[in-house]
C-alpha atoms as a PDB file:
ATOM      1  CA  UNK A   1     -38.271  15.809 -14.328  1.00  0.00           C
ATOM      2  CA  UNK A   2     -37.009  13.964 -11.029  1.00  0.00           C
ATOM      3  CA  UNK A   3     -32.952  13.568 -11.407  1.00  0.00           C
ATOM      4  CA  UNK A   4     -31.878  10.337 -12.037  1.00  0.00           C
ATOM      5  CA  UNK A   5     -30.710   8.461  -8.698  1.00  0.00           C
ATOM      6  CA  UNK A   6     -27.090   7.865  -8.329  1.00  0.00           C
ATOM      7  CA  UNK A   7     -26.217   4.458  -7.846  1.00  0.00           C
ATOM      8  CA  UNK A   8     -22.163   4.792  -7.625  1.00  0.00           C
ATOM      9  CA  UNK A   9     -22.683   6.445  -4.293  1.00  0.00           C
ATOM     10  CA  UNK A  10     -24.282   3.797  -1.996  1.00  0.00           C
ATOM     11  CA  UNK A  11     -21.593   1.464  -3.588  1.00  0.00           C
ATOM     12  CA  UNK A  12     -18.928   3.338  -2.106  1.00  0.00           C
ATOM     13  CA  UNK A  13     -20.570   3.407   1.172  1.00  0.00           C
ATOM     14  CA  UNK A  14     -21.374  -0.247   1.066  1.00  0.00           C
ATOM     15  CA  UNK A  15     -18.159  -1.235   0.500  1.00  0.00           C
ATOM     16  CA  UNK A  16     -16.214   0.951   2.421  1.00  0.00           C
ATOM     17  CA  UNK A  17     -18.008   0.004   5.269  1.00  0.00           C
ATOM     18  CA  UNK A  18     -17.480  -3.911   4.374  1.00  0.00           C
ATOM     19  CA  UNK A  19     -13.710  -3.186   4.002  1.00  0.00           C
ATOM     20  CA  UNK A  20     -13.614  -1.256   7.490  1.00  0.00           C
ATOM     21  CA  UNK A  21     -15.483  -4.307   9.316  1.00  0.00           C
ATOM     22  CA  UNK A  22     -13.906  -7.318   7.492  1.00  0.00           C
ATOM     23  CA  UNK A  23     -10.851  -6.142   5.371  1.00  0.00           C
ATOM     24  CA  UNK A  24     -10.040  -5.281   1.675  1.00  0.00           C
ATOM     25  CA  UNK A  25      -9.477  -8.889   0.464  1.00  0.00           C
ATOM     26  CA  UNK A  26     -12.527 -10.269   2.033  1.00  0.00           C
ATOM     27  CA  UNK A  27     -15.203  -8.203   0.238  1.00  0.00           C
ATOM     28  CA  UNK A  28     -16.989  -9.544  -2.641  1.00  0.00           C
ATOM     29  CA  UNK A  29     -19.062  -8.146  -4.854  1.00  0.00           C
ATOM     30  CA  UNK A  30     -21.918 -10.265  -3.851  1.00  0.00           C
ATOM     31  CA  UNK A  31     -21.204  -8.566  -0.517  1.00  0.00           C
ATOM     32  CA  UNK A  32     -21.497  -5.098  -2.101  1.00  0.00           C
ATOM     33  CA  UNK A  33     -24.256  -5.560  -4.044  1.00  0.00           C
ATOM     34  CA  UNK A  34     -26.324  -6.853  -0.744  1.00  0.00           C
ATOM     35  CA  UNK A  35     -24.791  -4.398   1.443  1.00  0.00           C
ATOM     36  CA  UNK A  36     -25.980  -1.629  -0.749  1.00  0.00           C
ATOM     37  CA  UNK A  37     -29.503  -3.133  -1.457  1.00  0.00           C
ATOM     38  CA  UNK A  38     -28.723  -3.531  -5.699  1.00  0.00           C
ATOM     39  CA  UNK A  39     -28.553  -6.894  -7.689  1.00  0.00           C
ATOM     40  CA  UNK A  40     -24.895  -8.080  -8.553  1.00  0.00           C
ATOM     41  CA  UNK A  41     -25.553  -7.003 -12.250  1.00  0.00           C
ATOM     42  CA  UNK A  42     -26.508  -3.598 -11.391  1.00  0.00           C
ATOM     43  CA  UNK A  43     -23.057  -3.224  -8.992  1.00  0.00           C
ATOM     44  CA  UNK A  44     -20.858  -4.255 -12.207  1.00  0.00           C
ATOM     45  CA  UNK A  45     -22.461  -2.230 -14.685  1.00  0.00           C
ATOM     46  CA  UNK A  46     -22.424   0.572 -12.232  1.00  0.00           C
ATOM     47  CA  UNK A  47     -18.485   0.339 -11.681  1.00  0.00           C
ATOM     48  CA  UNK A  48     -17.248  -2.840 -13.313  1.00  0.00           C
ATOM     49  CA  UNK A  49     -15.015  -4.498 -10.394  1.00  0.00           C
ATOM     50  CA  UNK A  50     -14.226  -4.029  -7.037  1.00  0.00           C
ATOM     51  CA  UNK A  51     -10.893  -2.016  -7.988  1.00  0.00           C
ATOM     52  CA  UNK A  52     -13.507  -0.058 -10.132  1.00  0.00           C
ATOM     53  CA  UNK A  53     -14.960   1.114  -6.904  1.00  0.00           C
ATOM     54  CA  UNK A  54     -11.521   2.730  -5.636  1.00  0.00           C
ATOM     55  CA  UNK A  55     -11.315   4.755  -9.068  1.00  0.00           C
ATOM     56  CA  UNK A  56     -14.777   5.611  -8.452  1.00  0.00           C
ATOM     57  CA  UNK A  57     -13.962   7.275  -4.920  1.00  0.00           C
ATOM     58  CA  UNK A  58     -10.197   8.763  -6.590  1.00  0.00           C
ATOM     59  CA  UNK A  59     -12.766  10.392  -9.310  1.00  0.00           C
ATOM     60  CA  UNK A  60     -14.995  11.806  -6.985  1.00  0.00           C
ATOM     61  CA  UNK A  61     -12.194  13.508  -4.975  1.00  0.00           C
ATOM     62  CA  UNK A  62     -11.108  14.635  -7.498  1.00  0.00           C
ATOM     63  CA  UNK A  63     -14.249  16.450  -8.528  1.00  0.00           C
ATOM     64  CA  UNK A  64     -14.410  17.631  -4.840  1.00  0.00           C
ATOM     65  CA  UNK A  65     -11.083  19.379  -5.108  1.00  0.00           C
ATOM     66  CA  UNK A  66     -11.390  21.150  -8.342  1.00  0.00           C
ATOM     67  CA  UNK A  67     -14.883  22.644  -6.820  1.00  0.00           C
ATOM     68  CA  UNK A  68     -12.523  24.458  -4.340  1.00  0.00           C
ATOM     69  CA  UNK A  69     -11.127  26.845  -6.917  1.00  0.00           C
ATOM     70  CA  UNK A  70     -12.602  30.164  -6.482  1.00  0.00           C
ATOM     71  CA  UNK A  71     -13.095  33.657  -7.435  1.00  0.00           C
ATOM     72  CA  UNK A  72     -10.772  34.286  -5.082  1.00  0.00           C
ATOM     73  CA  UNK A  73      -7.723  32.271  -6.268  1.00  0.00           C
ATOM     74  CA  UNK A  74      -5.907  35.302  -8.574  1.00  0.00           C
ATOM     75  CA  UNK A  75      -5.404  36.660  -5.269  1.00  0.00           C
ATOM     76  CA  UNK A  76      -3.340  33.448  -3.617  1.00  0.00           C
ATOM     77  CA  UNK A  77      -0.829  32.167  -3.438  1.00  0.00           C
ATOM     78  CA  UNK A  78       0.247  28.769  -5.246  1.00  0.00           C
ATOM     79  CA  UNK A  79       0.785  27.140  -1.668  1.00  0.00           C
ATOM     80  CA  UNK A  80      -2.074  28.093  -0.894  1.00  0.00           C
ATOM     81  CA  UNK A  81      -3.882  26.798  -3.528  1.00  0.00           C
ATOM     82  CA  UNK A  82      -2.510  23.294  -3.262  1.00  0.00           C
ATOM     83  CA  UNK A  83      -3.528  23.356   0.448  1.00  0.00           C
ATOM     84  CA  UNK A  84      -7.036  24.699  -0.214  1.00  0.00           C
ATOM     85  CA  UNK A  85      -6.924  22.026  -2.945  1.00  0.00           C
ATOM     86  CA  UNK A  86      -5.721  19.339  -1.172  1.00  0.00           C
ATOM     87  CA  UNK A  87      -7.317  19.603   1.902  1.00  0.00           C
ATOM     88  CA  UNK A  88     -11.230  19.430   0.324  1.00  0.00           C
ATOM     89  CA  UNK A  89      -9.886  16.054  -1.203  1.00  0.00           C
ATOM     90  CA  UNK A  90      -9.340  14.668   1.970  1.00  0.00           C
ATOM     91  CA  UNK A  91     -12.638  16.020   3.297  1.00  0.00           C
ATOM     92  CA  UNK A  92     -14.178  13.955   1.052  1.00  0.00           C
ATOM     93  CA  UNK A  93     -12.656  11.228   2.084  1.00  0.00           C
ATOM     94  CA  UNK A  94     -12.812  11.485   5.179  1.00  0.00           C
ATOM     95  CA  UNK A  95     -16.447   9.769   5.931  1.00  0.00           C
ATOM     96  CA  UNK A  96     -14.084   6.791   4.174  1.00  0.00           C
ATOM     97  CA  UNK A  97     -11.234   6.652   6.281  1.00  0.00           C
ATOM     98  CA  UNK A  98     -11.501   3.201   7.834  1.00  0.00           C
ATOM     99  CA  UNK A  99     -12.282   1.769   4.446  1.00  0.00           C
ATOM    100  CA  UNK A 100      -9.412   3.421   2.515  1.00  0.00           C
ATOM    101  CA  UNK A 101      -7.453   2.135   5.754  1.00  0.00           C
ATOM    102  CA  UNK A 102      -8.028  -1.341   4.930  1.00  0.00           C
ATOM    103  CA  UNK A 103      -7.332  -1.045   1.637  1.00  0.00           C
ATOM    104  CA  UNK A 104      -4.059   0.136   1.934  1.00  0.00           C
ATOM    105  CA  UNK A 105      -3.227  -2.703   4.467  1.00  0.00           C
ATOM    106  CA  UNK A 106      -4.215  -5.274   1.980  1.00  0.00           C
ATOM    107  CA  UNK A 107      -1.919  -3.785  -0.950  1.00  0.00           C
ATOM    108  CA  UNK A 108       1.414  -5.523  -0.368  1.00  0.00           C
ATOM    109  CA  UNK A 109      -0.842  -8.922  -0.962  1.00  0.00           C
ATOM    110  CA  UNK A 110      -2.992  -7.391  -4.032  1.00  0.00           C
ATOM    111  CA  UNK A 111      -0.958  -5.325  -6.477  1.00  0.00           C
ATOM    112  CA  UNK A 112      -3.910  -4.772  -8.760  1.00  0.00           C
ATOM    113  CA  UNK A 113      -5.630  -2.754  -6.131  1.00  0.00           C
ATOM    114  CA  UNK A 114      -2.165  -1.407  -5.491  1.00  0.00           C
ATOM    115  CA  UNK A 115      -2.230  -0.178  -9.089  1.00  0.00           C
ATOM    116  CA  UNK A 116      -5.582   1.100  -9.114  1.00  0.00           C
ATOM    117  CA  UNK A 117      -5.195   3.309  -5.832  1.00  0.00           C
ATOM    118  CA  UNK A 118      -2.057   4.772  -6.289  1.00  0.00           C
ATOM    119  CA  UNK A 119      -0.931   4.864 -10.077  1.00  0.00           C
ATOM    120  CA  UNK A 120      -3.099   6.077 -12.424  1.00  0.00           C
ATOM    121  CA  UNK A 121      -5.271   7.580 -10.210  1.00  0.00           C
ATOM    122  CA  UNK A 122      -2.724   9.125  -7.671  1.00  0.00           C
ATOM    123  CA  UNK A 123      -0.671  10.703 -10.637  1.00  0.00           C
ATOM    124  CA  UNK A 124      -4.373  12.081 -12.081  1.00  0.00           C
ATOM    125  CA  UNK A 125      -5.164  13.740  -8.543  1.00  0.00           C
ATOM    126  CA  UNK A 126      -1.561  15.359  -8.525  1.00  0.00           C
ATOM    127  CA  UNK A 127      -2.070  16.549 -12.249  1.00  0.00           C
ATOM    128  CA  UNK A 128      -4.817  18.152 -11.599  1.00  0.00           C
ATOM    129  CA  UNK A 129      -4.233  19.445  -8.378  1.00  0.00           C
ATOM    130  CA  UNK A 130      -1.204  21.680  -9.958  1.00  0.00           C
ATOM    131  CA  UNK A 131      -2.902  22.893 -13.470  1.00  0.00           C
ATOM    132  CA  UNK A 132      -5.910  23.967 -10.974  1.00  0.00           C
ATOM    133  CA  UNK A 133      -3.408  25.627  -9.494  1.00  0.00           C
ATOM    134  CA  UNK A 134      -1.485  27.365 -11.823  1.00  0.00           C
ATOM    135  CA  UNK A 135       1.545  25.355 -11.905  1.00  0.00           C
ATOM    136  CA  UNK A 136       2.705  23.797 -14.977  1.00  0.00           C
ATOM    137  CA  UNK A 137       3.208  19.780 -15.281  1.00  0.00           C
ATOM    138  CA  UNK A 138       4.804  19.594 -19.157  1.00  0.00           C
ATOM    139  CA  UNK A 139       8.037  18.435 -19.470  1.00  0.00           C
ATOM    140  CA  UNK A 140      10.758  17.703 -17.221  1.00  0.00           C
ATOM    141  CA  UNK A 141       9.866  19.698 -14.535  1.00  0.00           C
ATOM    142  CA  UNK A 142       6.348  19.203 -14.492  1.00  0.00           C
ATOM    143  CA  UNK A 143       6.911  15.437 -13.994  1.00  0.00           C
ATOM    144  CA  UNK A 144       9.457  16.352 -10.799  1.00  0.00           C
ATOM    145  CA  UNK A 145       6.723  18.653  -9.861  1.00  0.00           C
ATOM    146  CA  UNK A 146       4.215  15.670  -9.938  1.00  0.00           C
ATOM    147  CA  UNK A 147       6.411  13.506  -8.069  1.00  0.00           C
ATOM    148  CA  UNK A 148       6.942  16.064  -5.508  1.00  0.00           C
ATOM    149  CA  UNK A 149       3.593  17.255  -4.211  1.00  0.00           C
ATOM    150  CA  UNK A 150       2.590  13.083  -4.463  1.00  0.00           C
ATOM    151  CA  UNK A 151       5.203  12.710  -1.973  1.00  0.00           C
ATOM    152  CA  UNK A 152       3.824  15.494   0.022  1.00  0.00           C
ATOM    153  CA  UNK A 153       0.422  13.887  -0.229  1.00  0.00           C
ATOM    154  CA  UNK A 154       1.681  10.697   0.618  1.00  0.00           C
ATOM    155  CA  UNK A 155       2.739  12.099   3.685  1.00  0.00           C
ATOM    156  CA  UNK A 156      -0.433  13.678   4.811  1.00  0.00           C
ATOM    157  CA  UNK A 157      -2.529  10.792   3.976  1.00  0.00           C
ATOM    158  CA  UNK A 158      -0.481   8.530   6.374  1.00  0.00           C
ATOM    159  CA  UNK A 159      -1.150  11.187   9.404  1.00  0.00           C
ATOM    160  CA  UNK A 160      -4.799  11.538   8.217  1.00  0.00           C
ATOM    161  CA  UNK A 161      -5.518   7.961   8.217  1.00  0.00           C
ATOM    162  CA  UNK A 162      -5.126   8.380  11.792  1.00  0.00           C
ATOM    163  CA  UNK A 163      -6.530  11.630  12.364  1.00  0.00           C
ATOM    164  CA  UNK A 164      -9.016  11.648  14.837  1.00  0.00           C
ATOM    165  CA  UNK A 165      -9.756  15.422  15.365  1.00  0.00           C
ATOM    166  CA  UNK A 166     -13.184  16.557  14.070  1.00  0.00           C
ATOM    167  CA  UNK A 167     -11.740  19.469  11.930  1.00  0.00           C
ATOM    168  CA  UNK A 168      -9.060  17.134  10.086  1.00  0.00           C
ATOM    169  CA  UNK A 169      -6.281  19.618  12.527  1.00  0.00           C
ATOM    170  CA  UNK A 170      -4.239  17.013  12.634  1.00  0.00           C
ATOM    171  CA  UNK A 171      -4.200  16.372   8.482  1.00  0.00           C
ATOM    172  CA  UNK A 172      -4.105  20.054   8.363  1.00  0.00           C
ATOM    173  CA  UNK A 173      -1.224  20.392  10.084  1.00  0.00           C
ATOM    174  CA  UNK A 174       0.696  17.859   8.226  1.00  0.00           C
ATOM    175  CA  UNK A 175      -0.101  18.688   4.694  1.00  0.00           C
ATOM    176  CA  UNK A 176       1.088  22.330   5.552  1.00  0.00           C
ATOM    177  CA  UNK A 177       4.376  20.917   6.987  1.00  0.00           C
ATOM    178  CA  UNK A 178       4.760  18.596   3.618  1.00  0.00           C
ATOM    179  CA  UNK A 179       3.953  21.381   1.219  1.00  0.00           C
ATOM    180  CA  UNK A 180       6.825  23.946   3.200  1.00  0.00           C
ATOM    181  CA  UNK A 181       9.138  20.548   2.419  1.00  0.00           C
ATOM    182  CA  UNK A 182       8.619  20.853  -1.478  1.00  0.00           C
ATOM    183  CA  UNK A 183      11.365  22.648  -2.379  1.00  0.00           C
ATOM    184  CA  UNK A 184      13.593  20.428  -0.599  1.00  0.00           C
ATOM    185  CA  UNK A 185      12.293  17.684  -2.075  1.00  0.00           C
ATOM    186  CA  UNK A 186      11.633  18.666  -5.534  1.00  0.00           C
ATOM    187  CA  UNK A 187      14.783  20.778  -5.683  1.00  0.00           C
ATOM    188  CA  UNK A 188      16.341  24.182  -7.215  1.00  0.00           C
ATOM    189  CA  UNK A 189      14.825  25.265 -10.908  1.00  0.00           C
ATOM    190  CA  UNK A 190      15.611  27.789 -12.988  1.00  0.00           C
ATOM    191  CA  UNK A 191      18.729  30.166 -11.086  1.00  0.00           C
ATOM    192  CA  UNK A 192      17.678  29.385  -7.299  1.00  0.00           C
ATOM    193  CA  UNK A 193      13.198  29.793  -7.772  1.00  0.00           C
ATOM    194  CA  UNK A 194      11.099  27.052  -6.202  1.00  0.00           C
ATOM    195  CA  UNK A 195       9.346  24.992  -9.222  1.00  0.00           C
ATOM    196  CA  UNK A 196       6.172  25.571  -6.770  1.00  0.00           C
ATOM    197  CA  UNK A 197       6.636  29.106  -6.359  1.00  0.00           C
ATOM    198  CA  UNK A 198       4.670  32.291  -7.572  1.00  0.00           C
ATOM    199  CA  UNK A 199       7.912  33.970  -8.030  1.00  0.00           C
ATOM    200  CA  UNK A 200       8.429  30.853 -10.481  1.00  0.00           C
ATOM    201  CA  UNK A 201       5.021  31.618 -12.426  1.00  0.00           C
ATOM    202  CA  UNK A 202       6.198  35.105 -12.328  1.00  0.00           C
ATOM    203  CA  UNK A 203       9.965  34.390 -13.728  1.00  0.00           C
ATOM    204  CA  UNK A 204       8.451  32.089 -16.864  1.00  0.00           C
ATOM    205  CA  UNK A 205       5.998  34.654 -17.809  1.00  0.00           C
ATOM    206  CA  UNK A 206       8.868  37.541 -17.772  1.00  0.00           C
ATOM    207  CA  UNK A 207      11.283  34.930 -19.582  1.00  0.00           C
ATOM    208  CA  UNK A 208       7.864  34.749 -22.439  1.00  0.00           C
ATOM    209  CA  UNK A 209       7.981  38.466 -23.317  1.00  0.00           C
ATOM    210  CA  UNK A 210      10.024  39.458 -25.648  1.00  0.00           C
ATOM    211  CA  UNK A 211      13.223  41.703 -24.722  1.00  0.00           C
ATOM    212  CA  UNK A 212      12.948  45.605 -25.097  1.00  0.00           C
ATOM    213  CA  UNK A 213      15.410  48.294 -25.334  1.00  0.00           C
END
């Protein structure tokens, strides 16, 4: 039985390439739907609005990083993880670049894209990027955790907006910079261990067992 044709996909394109030649606020959905070859009806029930379309692309980066966890991961470290995480997600979104770059310039002007792109979305992508990697986000801590590698992120995505190396070096580079910065940023836990730590992971599972002796 053929697989059913994805029709999310050429939406993205379509208007990712209409935001990169004409910017955010000028791209309809009567644009998108001819761009991408589908009847207006078909573009709405596909991904409801134009907004729709950036949690569509947040989604499927998502979905891109959590395929980078391997059978390899009990053997690395958390940073590690969160790079190896981290970086697929921009490789994804990488053949989107100029797109996403109009986007963001058109936020200060239109806060419900604002919303869409970087709230529930953003906070989703940094969820997920710690549980995949081991790190806890309940409580306290977990939210300053959250916070923490988003910052770090937000970082990174500014230099690989304008990253014009073919191997994403430059975005590389940066996100490995912003990730050493964590502690700083996200402060002391628990008598002097990083929150993003494996010596962390290591202290709350020896604080779980009961005492001996």
């Amino acid at each position: 039985m053929p697989r059913k044709k994805d029709p999310v996909g050429p939406i993205i394109d379509a208007t990712m390439q209409l935001a990169a030649l004409g910017g955010w606020r000028n791209v309809t959905l009567y644009d998108i739907a001819r761009e991408s070859g589908m009847d207006v009806a078909d573009v709405v029930a596909a991904v409801g609005s134009r907004n729709g379309i950036i949690s569509e692309i947040a989604a499927r980066a998502d979905a891109v990083m959590l395929s980078a966890v391997d059978d390899d991961w009990p053997d690395e470290a958390i940073r590690d993880r969160l790079f190896t995480l981290l970086i697929a997600r921009f490789d994804y979104l990488k053949p989107h670049r100029e797109g996403l770059r109009a986007v963001l310039a058109s936020l200060p002007g239109d806060p419900m894209s604002a919303v869409a792109l970087m709230a529930g979305p953003g906070q989703r992508a940094m969820r997920l990027a710690l549980e995949s990697a081991g790190v806890s986000t309940g409580g306290i801590a977990g939210a300053l955790r959250m916070k923490a590698l988003g910052l770090a992120y937000a970082r990174t995505f500014r230099t690989f907006l304008n990253d014009d190396s073919a191997d994403l070096a430059k975005t590389m580079a940066a996100l490995d910079k912003a990730l050493s910065g964590l502690d700083r940023l996200a402060g002391r836990f628990r008598r002097g261990r990083s929150p993003f730590s494996d010596n962390e992971i290591a202290g709350q599972a020896a604080d779980a067992r009961p005492a001996t002796g």
